[in-house]
Protein backbone atom coordinates (compact mmCIF):
# COMPACT_ATOMS: atom_id res chain seq x y z
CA UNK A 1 -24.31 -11.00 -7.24
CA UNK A 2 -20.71 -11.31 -5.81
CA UNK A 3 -19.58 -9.30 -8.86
CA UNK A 4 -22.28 -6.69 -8.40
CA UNK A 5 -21.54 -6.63 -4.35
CA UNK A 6 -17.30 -6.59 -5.10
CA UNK A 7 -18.23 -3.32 -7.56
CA UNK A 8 -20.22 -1.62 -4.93
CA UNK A 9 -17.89 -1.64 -2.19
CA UNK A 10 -15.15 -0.54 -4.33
CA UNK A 11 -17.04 2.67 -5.42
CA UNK A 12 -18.01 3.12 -1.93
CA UNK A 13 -14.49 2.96 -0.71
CA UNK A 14 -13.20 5.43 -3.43
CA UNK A 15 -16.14 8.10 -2.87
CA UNK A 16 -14.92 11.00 -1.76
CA UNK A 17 -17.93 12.09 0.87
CA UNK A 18 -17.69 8.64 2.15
CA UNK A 19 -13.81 8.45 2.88
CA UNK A 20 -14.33 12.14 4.66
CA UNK A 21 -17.22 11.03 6.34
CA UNK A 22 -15.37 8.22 7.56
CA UNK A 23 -12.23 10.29 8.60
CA UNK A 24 -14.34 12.68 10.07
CA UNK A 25 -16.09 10.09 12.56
CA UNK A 26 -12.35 8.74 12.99
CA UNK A 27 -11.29 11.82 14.28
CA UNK A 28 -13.91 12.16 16.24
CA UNK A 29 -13.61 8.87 18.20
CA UNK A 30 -9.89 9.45 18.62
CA UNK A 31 -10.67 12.88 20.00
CA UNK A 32 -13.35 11.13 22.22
CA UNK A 33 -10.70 8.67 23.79
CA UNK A 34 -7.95 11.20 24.34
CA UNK A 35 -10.41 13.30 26.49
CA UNK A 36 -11.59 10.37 28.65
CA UNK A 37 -7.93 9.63 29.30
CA UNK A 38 -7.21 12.88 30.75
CA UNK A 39 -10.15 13.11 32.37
CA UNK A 40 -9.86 9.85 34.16
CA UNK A 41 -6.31 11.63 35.85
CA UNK A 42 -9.30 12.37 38.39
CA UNK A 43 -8.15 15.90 39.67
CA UNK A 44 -11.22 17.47 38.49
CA UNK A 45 -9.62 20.55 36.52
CA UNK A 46 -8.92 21.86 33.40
CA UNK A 47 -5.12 22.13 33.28
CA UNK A 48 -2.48 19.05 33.38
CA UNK A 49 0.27 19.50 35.44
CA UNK A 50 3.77 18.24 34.91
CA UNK A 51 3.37 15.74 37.44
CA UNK A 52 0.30 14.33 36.26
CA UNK A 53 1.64 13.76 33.20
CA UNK A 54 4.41 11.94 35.25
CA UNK A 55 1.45 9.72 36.99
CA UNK A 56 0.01 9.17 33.17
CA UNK A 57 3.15 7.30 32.00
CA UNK A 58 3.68 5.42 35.12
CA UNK A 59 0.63 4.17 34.66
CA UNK A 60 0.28 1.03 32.95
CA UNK A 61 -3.40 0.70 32.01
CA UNK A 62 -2.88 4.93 30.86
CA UNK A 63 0.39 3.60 29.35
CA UNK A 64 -1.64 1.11 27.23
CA UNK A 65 -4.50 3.38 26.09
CA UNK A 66 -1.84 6.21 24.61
CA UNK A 67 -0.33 3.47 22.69
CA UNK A 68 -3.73 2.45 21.68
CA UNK A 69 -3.97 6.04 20.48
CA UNK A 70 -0.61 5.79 19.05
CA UNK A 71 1.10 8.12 20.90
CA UNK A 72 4.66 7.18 21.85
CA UNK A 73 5.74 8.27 25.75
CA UNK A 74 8.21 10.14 24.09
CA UNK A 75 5.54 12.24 21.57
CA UNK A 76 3.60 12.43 25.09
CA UNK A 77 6.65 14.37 26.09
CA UNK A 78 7.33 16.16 23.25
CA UNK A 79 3.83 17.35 22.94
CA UNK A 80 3.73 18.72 26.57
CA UNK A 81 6.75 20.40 26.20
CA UNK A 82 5.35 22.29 23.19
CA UNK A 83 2.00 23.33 24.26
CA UNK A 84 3.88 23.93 27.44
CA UNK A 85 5.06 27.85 26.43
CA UNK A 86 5.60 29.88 29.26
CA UNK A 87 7.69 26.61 30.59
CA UNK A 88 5.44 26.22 34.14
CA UNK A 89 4.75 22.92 34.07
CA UNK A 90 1.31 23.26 33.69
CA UNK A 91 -0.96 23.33 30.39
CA UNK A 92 -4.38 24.44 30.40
């Protein structure tokens, strides 16, 4: 049985519906989490300002959940400045 049980869960884990099923939810979860972060800034709109951002990082419990997300303050930065076009400090 443990051969049988080893064999099964190594075709599982190479099938490819399975492994894009299971990226799929992945995504999914991680897209979850990064919304209720930036909802939980509390302002109640749709854009993030410059300054919230600021709050964000100061933060240490929304410090701890972008590292659980694995984004680096500095990639929080970086990915600001980017969507961040028209350079007003404010992305919506």
């Amino acid at each position: 049985t443990g051969v049988f049980c080893s064999s099964a869960i190594e075709t599982t884990q190479r099938n490819p519906e399975v492994i894009a099923s299971s990226m799929l939810n992945t995504k999914h979860t991680y897209e979850k989490n990064l919304r209720q972060l930036f909802t939980s800034i509390g302002n109640n709109s749709e854009v993030l300002t410059l300054g919230e951002l600021e709050d964000i990082l100061r933060d240490e419990m929304k410090h701890a959940q972008l590292t659980a997300l694995e984004i680096d303050v500095n990639d929080a930065w970086t990915l600001f400045r980017l969507i961040d076009a028209d350079r007003s400090g404010i992305i919506d």
